[in-house]
C-alpha atoms as a PDB file:
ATOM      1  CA  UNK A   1      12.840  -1.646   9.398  1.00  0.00           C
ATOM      2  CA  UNK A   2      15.599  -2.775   7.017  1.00  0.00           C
ATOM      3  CA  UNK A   3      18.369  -5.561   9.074  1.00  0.00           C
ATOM      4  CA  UNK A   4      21.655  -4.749   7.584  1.00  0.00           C
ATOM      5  CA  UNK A   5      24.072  -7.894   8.787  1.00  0.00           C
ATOM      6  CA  UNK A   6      27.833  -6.745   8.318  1.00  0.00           C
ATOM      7  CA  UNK A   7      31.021  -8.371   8.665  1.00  0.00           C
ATOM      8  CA  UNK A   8      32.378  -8.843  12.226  1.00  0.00           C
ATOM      9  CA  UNK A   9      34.756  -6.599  13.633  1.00  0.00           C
ATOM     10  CA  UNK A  10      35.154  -2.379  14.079  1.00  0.00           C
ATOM     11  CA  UNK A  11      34.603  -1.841  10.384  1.00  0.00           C
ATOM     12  CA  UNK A  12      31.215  -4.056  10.828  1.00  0.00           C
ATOM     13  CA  UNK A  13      30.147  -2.913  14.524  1.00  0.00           C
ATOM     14  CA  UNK A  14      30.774   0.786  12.992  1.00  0.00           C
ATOM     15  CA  UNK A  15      28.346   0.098  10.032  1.00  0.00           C
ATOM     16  CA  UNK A  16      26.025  -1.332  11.989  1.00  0.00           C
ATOM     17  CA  UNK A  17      25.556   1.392  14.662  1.00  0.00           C
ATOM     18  CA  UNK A  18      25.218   4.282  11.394  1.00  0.00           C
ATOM     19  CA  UNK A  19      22.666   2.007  10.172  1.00  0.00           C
ATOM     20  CA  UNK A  20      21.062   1.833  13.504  1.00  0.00           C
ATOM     21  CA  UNK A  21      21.257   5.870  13.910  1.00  0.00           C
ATOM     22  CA  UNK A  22      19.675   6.471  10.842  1.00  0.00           C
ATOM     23  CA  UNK A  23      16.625   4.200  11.283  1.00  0.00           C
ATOM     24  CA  UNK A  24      16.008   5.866  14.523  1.00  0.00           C
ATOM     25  CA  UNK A  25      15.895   9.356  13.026  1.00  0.00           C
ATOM     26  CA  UNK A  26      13.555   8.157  10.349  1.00  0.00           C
ATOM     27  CA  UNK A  27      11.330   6.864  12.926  1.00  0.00           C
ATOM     28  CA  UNK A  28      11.397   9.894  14.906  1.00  0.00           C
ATOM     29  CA  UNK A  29       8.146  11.990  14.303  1.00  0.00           C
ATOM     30  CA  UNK A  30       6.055  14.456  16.191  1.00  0.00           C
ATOM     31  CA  UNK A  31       2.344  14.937  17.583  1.00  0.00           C
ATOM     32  CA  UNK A  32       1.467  18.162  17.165  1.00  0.00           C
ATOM     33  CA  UNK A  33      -1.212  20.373  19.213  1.00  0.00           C
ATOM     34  CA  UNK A  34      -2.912  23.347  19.115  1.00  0.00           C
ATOM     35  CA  UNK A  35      -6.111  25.068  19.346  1.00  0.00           C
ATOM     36  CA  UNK A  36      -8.275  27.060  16.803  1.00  0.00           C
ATOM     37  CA  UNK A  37     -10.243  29.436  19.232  1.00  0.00           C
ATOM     38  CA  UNK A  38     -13.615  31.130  17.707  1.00  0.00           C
ATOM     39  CA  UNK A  39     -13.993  34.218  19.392  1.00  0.00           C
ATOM     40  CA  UNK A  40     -17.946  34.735  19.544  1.00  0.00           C
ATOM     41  CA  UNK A  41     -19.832  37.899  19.440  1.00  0.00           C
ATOM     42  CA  UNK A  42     -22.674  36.628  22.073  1.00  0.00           C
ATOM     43  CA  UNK A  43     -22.437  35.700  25.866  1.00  0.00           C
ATOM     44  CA  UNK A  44     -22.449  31.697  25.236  1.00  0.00           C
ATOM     45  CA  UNK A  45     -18.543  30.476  24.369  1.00  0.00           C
ATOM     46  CA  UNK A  46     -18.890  30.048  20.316  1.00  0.00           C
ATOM     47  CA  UNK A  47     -18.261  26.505  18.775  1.00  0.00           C
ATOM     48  CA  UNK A  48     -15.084  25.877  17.576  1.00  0.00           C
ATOM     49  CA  UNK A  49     -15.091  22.795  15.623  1.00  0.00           C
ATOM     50  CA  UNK A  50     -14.179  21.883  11.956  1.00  0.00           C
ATOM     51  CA  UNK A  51     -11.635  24.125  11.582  1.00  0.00           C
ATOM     52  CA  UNK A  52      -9.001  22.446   9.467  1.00  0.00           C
ATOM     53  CA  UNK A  53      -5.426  23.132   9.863  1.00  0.00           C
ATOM     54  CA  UNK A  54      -2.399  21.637   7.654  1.00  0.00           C
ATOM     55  CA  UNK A  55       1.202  21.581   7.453  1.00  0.00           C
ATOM     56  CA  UNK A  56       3.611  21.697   4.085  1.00  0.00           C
ATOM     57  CA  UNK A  57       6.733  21.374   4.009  1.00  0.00           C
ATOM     58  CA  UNK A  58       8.868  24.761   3.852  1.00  0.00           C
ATOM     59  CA  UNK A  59      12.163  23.622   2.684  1.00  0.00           C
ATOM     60  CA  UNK A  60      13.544  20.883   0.700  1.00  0.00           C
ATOM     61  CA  UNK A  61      15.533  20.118   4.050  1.00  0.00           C
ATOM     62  CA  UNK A  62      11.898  18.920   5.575  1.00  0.00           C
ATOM     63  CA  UNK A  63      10.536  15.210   4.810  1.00  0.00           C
ATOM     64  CA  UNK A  64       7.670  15.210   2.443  1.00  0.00           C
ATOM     65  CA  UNK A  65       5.774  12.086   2.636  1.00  0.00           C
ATOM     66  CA  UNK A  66       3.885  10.539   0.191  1.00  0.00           C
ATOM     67  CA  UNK A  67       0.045  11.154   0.159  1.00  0.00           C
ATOM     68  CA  UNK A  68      -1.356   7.535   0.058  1.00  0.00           C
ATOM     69  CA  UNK A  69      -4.966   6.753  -1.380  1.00  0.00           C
ATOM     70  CA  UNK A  70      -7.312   6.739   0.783  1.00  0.00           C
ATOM     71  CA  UNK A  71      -8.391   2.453   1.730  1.00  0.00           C
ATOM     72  CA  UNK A  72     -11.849   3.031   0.824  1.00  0.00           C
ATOM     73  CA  UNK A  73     -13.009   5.513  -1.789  1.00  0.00           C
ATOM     74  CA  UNK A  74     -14.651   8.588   0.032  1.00  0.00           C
ATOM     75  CA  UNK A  75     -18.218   9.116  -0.397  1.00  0.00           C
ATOM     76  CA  UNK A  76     -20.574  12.198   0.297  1.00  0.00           C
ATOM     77  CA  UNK A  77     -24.315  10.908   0.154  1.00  0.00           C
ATOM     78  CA  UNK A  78     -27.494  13.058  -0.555  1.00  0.00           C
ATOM     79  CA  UNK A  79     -29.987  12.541   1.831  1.00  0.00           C
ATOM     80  CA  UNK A  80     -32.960  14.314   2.965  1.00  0.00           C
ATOM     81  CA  UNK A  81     -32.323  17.465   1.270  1.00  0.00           C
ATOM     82  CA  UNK A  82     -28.507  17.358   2.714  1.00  0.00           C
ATOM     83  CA  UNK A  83     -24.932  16.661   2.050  1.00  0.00           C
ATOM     84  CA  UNK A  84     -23.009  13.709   4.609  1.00  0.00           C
ATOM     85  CA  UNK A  85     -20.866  14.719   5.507  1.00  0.00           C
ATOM     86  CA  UNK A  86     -20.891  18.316   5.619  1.00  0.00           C
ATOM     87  CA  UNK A  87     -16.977  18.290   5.665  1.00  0.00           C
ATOM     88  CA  UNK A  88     -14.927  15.761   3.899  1.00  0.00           C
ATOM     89  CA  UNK A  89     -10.954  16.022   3.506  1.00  0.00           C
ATOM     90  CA  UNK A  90      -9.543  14.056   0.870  1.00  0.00           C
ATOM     91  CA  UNK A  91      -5.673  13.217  -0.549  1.00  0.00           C
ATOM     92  CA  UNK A  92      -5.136  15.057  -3.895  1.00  0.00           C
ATOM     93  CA  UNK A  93      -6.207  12.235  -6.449  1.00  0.00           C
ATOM     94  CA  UNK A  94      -9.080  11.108  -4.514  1.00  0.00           C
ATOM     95  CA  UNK A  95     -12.041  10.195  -6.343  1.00  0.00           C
ATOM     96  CA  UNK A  96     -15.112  10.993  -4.453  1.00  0.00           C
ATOM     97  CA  UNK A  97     -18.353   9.344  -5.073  1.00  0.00           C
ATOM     98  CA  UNK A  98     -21.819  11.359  -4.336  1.00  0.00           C
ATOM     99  CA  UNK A  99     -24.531   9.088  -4.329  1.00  0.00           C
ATOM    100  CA  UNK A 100     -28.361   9.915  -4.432  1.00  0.00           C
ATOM    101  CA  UNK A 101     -30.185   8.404  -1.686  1.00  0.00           C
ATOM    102  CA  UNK A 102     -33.068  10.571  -2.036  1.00  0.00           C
ATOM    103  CA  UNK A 103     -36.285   9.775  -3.889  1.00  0.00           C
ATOM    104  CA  UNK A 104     -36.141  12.894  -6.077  1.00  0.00           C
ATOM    105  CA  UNK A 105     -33.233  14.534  -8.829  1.00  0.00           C
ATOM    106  CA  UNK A 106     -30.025  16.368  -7.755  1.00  0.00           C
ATOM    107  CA  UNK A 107     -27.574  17.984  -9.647  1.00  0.00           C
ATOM    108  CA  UNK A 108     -24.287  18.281  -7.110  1.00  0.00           C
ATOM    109  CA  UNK A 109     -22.216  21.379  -8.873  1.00  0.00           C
ATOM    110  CA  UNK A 110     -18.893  23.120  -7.625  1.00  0.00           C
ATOM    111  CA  UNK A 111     -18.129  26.519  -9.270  1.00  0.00           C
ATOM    112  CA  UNK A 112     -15.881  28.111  -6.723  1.00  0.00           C
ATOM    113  CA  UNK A 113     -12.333  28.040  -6.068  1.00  0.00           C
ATOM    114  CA  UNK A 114     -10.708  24.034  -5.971  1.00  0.00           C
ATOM    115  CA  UNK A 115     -12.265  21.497  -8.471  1.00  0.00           C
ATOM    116  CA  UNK A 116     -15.057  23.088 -10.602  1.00  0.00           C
ATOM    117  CA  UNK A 117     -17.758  19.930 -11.816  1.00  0.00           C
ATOM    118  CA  UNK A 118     -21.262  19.725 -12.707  1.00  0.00           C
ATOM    119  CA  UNK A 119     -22.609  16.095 -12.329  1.00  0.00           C
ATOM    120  CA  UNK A 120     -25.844  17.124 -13.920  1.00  0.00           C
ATOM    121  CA  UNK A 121     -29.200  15.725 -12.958  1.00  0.00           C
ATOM    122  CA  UNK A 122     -29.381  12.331 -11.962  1.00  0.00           C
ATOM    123  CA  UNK A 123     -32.029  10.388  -9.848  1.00  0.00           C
ATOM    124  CA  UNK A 124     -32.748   8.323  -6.946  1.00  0.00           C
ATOM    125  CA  UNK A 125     -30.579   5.558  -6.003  1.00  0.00           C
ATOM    126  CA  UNK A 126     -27.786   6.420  -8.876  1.00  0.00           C
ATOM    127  CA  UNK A 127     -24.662   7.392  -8.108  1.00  0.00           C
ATOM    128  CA  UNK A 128     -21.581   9.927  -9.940  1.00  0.00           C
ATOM    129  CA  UNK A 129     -18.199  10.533  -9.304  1.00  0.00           C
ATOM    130  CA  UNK A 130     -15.245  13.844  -9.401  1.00  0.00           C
ATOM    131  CA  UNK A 131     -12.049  13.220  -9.062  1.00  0.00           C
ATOM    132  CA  UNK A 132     -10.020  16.144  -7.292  1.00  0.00           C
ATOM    133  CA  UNK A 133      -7.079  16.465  -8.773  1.00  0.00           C
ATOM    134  CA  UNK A 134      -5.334  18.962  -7.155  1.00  0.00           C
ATOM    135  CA  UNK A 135      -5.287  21.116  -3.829  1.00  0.00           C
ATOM    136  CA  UNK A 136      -8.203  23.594  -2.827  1.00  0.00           C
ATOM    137  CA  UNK A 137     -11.595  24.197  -1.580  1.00  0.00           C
ATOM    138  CA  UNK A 138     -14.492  23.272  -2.989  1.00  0.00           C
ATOM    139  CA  UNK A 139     -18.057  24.539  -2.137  1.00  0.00           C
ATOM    140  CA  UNK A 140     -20.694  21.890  -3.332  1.00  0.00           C
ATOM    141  CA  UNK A 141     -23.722  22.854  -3.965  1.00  0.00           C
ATOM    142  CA  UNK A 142     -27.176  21.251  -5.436  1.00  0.00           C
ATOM    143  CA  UNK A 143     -28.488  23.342  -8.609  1.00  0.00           C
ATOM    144  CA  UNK A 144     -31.984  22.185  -7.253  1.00  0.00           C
ATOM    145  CA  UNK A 145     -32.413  22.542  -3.720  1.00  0.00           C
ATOM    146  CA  UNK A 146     -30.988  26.098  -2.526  1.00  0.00           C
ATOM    147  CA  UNK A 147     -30.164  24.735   1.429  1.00  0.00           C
ATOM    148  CA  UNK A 148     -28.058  21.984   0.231  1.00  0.00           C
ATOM    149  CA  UNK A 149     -24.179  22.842   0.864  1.00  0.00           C
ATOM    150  CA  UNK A 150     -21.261  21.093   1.578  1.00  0.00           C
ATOM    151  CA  UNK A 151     -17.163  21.443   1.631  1.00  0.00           C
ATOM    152  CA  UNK A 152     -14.864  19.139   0.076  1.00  0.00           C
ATOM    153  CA  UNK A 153     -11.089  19.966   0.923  1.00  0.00           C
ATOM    154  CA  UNK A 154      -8.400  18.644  -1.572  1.00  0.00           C
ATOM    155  CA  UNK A 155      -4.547  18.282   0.365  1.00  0.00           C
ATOM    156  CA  UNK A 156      -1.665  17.375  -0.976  1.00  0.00           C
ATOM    157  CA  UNK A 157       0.047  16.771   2.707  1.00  0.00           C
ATOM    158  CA  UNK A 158      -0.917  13.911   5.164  1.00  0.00           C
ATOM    159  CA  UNK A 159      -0.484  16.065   7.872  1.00  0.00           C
ATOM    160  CA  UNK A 160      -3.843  17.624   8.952  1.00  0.00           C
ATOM    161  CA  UNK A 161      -6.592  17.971  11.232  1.00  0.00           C
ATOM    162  CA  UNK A 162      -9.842  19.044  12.534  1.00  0.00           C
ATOM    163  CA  UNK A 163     -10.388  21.371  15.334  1.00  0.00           C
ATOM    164  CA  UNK A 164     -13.147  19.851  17.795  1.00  0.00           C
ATOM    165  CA  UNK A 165     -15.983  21.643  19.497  1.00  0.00           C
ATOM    166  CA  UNK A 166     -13.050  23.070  22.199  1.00  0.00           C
ATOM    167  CA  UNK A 167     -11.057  23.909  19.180  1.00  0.00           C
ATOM    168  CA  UNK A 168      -8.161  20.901  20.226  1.00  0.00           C
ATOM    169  CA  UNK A 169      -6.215  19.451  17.475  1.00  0.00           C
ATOM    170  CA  UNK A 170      -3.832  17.077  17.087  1.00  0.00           C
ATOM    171  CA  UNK A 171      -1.343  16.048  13.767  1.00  0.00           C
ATOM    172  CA  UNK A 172       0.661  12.817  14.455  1.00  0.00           C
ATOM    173  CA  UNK A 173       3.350  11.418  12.844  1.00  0.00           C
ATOM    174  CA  UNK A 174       5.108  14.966  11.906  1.00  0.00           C
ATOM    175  CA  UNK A 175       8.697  14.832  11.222  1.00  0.00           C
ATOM    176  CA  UNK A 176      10.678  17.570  12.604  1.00  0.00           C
ATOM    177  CA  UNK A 177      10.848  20.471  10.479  1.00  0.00           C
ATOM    178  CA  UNK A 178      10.277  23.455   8.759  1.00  0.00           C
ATOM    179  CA  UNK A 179       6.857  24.098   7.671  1.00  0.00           C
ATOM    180  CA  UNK A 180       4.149  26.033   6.346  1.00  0.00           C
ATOM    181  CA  UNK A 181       0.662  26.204   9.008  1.00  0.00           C
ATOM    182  CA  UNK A 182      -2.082  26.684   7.044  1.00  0.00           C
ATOM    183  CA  UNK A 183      -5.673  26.852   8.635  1.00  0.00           C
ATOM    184  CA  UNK A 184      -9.740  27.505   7.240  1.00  0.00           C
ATOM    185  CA  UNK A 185     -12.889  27.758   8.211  1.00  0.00           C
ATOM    186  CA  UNK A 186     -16.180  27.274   5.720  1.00  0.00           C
ATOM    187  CA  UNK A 187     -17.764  30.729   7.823  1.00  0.00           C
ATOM    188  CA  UNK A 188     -15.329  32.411   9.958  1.00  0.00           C
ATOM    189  CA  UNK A 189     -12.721  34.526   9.283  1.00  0.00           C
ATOM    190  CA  UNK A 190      -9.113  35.422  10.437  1.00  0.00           C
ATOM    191  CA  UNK A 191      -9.058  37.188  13.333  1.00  0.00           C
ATOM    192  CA  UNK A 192      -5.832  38.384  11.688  1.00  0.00           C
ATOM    193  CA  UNK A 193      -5.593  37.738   8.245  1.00  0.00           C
ATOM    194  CA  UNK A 194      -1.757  37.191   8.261  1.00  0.00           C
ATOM    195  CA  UNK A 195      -1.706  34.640  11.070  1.00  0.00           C
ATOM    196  CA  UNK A 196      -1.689  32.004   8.146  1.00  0.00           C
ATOM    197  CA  UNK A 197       0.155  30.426   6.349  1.00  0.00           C
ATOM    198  CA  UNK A 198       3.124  30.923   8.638  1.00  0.00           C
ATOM    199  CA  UNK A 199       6.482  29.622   9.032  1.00  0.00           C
ATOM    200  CA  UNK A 200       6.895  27.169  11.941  1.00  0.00           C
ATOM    201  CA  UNK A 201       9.886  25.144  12.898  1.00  0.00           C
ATOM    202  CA  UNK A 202       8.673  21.879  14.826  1.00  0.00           C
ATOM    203  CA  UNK A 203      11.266  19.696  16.835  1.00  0.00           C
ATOM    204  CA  UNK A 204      10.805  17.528  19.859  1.00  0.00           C
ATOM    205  CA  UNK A 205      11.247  20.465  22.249  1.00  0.00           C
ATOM    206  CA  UNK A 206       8.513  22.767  20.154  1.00  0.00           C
ATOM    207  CA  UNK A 207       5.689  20.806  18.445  1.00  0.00           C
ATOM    208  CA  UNK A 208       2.757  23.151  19.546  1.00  0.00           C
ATOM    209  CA  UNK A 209       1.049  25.527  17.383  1.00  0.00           C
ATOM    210  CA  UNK A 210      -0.660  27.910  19.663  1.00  0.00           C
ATOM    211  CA  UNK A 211      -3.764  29.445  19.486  1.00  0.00           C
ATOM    212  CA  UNK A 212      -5.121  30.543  15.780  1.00  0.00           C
ATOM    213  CA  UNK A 213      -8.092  32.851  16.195  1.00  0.00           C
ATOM    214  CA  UNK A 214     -11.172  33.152  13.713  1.00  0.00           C
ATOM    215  CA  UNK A 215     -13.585  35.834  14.486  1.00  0.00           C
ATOM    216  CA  UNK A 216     -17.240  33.977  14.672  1.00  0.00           C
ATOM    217  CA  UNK A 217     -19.160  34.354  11.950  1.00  0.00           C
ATOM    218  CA  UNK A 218     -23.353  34.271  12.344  1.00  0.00           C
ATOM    219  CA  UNK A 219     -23.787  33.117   8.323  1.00  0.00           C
ATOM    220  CA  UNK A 220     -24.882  29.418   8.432  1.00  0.00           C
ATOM    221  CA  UNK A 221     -24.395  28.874   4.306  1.00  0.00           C
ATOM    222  CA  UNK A 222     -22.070  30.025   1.716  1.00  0.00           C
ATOM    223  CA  UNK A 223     -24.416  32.952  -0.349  1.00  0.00           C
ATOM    224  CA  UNK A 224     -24.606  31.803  -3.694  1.00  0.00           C
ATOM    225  CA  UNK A 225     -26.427  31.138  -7.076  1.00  0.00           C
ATOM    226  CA  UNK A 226     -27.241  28.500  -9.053  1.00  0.00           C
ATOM    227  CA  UNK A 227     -24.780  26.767 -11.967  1.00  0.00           C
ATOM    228  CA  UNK A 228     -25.928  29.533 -14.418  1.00  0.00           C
ATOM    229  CA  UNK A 229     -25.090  32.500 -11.626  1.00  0.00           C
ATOM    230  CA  UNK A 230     -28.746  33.103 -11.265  1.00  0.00           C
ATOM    231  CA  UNK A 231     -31.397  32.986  -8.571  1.00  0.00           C
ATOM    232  CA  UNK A 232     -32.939  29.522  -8.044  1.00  0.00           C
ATOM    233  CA  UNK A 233     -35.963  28.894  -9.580  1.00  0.00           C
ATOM    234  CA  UNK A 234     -38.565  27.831  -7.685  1.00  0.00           C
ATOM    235  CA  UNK A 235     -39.263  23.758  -7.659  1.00  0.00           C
ATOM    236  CA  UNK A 236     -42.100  21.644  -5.837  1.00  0.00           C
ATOM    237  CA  UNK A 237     -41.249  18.540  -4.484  1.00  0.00           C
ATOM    238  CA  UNK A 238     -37.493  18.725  -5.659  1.00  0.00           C
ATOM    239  CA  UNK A 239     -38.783  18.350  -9.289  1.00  0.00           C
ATOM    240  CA  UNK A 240     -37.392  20.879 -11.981  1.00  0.00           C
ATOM    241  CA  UNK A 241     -40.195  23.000 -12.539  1.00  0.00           C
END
């Protein structure tokens, strides 16, 4: 924080107590809670993690802070026939690396909504980059090996999280606010489809979210085709054939 020294006296004392207030109410943010609930269709309580849930600001009233970089550049490996992580949330901007660590080809492709890319085939022990330039989902895919699927989720808000197994969540350093609540899951739905985005106003006495339900879905992958929109093609040993 900024020391402002002033001249003795009212006229100083006075300046010094404004500059005072308004540090404090810069410094004054919120934690935010909530819980994303998956309502299951079987006996055993359904899991509720990696649900991701976001705020943006509604007005131009609301602080919008910067979205830094992130320190170290995000990676998603290939290994054994699989995408780590599964889930990765990135700033708008990031570049994301997607290194082979397998000892076969991939070809890591995105055709759906967010950043479209094909990285082509490369081999073992190379490595390729996207950059996502602006906000949405992206379902990665390999054009090789049918089972491989991943998420990468572009934001252009620092203020976000990820529902654990309970469905907890928890945004820090919110300013108080009006702002949009915005939440997703890779499988499940809505349990109402208009229960997001919706308007929230956050402030030291209201900073929770509630509950936002998703009806459990039993689909473990995104359905879908190859880069060309056709069935895969059958391959031995992860080799073209």
């Amino acid at each position: 924080m900024a020391i402002v020294l002033a001249a003795a006296g009212p006229a100083g004392r006075l300046r010094l107590k404004a500059e005072a207030t308004r540090a404090q109410g810069a410094a004054e943010t919120l934690t935010v809670t909530g819980t994303a609930a998956v309502v299951g269709k079987g006996k055993a309580p359904a899991d509720s993690s990696d649900v991701v849930i976001w705020l943006e600001p509604a007005d131009e009233g609301t602080a919008r802070a910067r979205v830094e970089p992130p320190r170290t550049r995000p990676r998603m490996l290939q290994k054994d026939k699989q995408f780590e992580p599964h889930l990765l949330i990135v700033p708008v901007g990031a570049v994301v690396d997607f290194p082979n660590l397998d000892p076969y080809f991939h070809n890591v492709f995105s055709l759906f909504d967010g950043k479209r890319f094909d990285l082509g085939l490369y081999e073992a022990g190379s490595s390729r980059s996207v950059t996502f330039s602006r906000a949405g989902v992206s379902h990665v895919f390999c054009n090789i090996h049918p089972e491989m699927s991943a998420v990468v989720v572009a934001l252009d808000t620092p203020y976000y999280a990820v529902s654990s197994r309970s469905g907890a969540f928890t945004i820090a350093g919110v300013p108080p606010g009006r702002y949009m609540a915005n939440a997703w899951h890779e499988r499940h739905k809505l349990e109402r489809a208009n229960e997001v985005p919706r308007e929230v106003r956050l402030s030291a006495a209201a900073s929770a979210l509630g509950v936002i339900r998703f009806v459990e879905s039993t689909q473990l992958t995104v359905a879908h085709k190859n880069k060309y929109g056709q069935d895969y093609l059958p391959t031995k040993n992860g080799i073209y054939k």
